[in-house]
N, C-alpha and C. Protein backbone atom coordinates (compact mmCIF):
# COMPACT_ATOMS: atom_id res chain seq x y z
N UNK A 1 0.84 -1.18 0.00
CA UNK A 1 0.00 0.00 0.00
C UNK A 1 0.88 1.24 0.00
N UNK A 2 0.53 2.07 -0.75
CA UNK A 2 1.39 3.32 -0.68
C UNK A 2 1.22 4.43 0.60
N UNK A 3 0.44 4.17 1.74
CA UNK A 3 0.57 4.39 2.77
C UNK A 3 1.80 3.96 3.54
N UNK A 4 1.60 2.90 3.72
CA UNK A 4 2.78 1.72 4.15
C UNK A 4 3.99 2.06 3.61
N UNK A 5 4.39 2.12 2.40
CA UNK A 5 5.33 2.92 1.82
C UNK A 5 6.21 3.97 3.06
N UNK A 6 4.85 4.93 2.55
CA UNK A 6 5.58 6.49 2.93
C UNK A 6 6.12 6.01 4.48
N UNK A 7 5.16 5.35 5.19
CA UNK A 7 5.46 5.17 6.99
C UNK A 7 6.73 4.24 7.06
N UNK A 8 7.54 3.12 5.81
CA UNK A 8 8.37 2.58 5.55
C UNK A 8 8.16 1.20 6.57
N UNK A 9 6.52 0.36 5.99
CA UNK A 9 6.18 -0.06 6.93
C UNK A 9 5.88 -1.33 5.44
N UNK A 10 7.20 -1.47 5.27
CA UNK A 10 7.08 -2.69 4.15
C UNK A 10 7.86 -3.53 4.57
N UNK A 11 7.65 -4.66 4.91
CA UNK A 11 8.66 -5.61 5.09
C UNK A 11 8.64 -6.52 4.24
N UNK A 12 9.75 -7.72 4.05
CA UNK A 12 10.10 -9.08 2.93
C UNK A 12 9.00 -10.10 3.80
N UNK A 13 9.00 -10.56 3.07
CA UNK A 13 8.02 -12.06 3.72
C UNK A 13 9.16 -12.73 4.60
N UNK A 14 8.52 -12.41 6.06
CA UNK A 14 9.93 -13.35 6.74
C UNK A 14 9.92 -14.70 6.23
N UNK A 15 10.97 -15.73 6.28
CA UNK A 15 11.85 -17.04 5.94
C UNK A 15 11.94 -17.96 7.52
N UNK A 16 12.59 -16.63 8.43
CA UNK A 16 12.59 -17.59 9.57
C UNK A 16 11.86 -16.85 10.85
N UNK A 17 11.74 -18.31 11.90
CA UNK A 17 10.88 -16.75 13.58
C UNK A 17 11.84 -15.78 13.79
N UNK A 18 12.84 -15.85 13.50
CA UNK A 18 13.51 -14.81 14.08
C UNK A 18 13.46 -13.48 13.18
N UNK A 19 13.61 -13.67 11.69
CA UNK A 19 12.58 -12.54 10.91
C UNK A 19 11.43 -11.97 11.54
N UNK A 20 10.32 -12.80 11.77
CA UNK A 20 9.31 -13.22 11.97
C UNK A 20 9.00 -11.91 13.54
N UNK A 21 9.90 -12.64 14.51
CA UNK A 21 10.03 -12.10 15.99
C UNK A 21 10.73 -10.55 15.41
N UNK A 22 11.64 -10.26 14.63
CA UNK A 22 12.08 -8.98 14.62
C UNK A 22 10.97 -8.03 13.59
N UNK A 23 10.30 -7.91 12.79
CA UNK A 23 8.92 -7.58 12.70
C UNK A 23 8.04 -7.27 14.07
N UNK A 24 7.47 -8.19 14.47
CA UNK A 24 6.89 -7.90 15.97
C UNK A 24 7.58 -7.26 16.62
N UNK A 25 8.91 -6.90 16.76
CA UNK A 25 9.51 -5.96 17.41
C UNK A 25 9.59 -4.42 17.38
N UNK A 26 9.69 -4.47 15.82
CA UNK A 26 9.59 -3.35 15.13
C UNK A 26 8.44 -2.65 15.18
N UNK A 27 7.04 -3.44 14.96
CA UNK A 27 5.98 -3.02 15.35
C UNK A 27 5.53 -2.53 16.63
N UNK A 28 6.04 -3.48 17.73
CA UNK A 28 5.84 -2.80 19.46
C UNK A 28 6.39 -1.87 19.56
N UNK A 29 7.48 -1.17 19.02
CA UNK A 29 8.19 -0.02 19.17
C UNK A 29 8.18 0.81 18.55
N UNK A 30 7.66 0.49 17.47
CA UNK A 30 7.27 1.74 16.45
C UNK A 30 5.98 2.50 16.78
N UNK A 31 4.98 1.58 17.46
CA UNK A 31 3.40 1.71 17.16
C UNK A 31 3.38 1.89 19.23
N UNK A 32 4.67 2.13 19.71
CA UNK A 32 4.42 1.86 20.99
C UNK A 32 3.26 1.38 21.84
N UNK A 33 3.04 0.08 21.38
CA UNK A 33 1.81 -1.04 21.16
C UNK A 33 2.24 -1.89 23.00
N UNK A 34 1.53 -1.81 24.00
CA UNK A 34 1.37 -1.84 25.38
C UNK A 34 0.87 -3.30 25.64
N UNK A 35 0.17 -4.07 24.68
CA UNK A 35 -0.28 -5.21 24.99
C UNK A 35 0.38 -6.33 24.50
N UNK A 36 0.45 -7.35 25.28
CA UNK A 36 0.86 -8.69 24.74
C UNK A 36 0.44 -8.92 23.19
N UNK A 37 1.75 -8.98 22.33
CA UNK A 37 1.54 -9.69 21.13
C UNK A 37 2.08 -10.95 20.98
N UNK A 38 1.22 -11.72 20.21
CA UNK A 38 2.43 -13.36 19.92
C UNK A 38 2.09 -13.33 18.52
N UNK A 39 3.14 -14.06 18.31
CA UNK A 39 3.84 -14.48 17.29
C UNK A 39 3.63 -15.97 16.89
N UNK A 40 2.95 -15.59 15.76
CA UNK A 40 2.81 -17.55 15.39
C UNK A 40 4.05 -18.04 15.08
N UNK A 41 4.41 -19.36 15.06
CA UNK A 41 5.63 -20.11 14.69
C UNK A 41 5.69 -20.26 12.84
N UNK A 42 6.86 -20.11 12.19
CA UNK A 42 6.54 -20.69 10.88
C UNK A 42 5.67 -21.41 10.07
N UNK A 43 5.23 -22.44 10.94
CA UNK A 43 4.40 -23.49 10.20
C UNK A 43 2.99 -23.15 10.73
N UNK A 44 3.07 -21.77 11.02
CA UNK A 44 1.29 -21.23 11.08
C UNK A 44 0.32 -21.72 11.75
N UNK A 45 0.68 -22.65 12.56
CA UNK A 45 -0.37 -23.22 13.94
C UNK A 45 -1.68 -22.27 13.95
N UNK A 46 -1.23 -21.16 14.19
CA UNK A 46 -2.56 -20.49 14.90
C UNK A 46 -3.10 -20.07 14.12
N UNK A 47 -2.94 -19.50 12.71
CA UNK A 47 -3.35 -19.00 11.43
C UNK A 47 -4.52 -20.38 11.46
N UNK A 48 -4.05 -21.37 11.29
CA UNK A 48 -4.62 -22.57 10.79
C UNK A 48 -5.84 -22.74 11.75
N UNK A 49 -5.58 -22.70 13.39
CA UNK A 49 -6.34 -23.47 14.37
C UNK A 49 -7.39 -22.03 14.12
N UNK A 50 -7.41 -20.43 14.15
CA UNK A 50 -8.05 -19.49 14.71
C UNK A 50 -8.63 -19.32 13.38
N UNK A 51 -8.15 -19.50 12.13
CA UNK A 51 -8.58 -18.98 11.07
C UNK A 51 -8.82 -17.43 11.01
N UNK A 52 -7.82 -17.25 11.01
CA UNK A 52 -8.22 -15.16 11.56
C UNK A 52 -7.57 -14.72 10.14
N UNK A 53 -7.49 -15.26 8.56
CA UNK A 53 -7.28 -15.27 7.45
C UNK A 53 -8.43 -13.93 7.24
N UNK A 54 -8.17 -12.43 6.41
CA UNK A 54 -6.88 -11.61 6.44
C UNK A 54 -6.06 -11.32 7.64
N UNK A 55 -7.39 -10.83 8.66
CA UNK A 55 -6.97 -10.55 9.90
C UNK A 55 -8.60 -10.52 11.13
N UNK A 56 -7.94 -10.98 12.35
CA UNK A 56 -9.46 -10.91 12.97
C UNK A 56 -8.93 -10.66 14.13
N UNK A 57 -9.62 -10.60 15.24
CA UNK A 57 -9.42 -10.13 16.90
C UNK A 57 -9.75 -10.86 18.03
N UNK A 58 -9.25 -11.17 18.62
CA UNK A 58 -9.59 -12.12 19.63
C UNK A 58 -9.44 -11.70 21.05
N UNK A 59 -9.88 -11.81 21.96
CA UNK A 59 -9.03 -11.78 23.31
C UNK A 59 -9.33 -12.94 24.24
N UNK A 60 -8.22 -13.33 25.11
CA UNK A 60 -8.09 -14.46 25.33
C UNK A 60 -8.31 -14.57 26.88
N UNK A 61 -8.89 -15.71 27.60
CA UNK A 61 -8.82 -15.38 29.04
C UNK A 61 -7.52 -15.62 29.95
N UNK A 62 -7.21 -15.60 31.35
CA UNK A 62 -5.84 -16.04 31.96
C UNK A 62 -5.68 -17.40 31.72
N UNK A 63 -6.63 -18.44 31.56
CA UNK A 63 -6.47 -19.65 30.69
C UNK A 63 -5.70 -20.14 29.65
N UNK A 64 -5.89 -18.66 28.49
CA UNK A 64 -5.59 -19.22 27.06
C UNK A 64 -6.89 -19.57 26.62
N UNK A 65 -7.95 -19.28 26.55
CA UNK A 65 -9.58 -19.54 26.40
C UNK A 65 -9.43 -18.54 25.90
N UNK A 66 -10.47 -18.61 24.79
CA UNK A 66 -11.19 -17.49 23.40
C UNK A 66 -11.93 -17.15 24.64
N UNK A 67 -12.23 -16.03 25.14
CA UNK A 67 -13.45 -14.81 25.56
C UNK A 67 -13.92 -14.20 24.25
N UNK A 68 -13.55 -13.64 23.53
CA UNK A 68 -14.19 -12.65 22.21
C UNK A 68 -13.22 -13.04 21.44
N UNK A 69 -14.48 -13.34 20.10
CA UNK A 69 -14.30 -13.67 18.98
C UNK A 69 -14.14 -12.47 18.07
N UNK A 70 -13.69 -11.59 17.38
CA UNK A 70 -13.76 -10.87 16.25
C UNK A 70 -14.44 -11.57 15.29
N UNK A 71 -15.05 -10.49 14.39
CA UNK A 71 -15.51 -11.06 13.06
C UNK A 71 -14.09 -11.04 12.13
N UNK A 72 -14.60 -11.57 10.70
CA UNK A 72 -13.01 -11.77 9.67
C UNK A 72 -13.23 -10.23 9.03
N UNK A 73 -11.70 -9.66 8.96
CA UNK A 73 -11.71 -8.99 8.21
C UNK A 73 -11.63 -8.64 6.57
N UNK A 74 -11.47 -7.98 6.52
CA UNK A 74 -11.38 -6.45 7.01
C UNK A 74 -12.21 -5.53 7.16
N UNK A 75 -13.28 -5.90 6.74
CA UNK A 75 -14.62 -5.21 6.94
C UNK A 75 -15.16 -5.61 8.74
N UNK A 76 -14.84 -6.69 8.87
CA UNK A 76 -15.03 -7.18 10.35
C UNK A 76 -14.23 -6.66 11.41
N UNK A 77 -13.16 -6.48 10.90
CA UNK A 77 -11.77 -5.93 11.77
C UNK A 77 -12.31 -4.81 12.58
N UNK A 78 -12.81 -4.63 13.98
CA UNK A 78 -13.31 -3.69 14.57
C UNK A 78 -12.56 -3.93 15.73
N UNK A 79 -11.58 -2.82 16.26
CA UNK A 79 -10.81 -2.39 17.37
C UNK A 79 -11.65 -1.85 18.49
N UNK A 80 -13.06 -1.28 17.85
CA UNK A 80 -13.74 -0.56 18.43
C UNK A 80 -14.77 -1.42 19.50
N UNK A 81 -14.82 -2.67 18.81
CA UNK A 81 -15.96 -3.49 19.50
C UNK A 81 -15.39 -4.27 20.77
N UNK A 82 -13.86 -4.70 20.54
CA UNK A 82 -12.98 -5.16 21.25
C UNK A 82 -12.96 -4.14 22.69
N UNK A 83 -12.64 -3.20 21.90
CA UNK A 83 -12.90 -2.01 23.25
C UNK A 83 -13.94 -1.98 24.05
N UNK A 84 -14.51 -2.27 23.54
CA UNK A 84 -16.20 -1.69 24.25
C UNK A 84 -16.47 -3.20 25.12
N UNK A 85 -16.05 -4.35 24.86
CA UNK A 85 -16.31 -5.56 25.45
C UNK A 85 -15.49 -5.79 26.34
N UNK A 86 -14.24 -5.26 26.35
CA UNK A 86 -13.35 -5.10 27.30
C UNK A 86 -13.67 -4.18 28.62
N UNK A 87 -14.28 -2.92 28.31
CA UNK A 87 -14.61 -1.75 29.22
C UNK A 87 -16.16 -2.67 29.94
N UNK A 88 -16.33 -3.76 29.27
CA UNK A 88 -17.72 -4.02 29.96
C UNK A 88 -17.44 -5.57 30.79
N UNK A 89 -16.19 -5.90 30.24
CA UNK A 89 -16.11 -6.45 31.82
C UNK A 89 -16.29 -6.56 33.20
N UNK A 90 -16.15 -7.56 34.36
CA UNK A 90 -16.06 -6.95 35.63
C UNK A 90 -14.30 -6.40 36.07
């Protein structure tokens, strides 16, 4: 995207996690991003198990339990709804 561009927010298709992990790095510090991110492993485990194919939202309980599901994006992709389900916790 020529947004992405100008912000120089293009990266190569990582090869290995450690590509992979330095991306996610770049992003927590660029986007000074406060919450736990993970990182799928190469062989895409969680892509596969969550199906979150472009992109979707989840939040998870102290378990590791799905609490909220996102819809698929990108039309689904709502940060906003995540928020609002979060603030309505106990």
């Amino acid at each position: 995207m020529e947004s992405n561009e100008k912000e120089s927010i293009c990266y190569a298709q990582p090869k290995t996690l450690d590509q992979r992990l330095g991306i996610a790095r770049d992003f927590v510090k660029r986007f000074k991003f406060t919450i736990p991110l993970l990182v799928d492993r190469m062989s895409n485990d969680a892509d596969r198990l969550y199906g979150a194919w472009p992109e979707r939202l989840y939040v998870l309980d102290g378990r590791g339990k799905i609490a909220f599901k996102g819809e698929i994006g990108p039309f689904g992709f709502d940060p906003e709804a995540v928020a609002a389900w979060l603030k309505a916790q106990p």
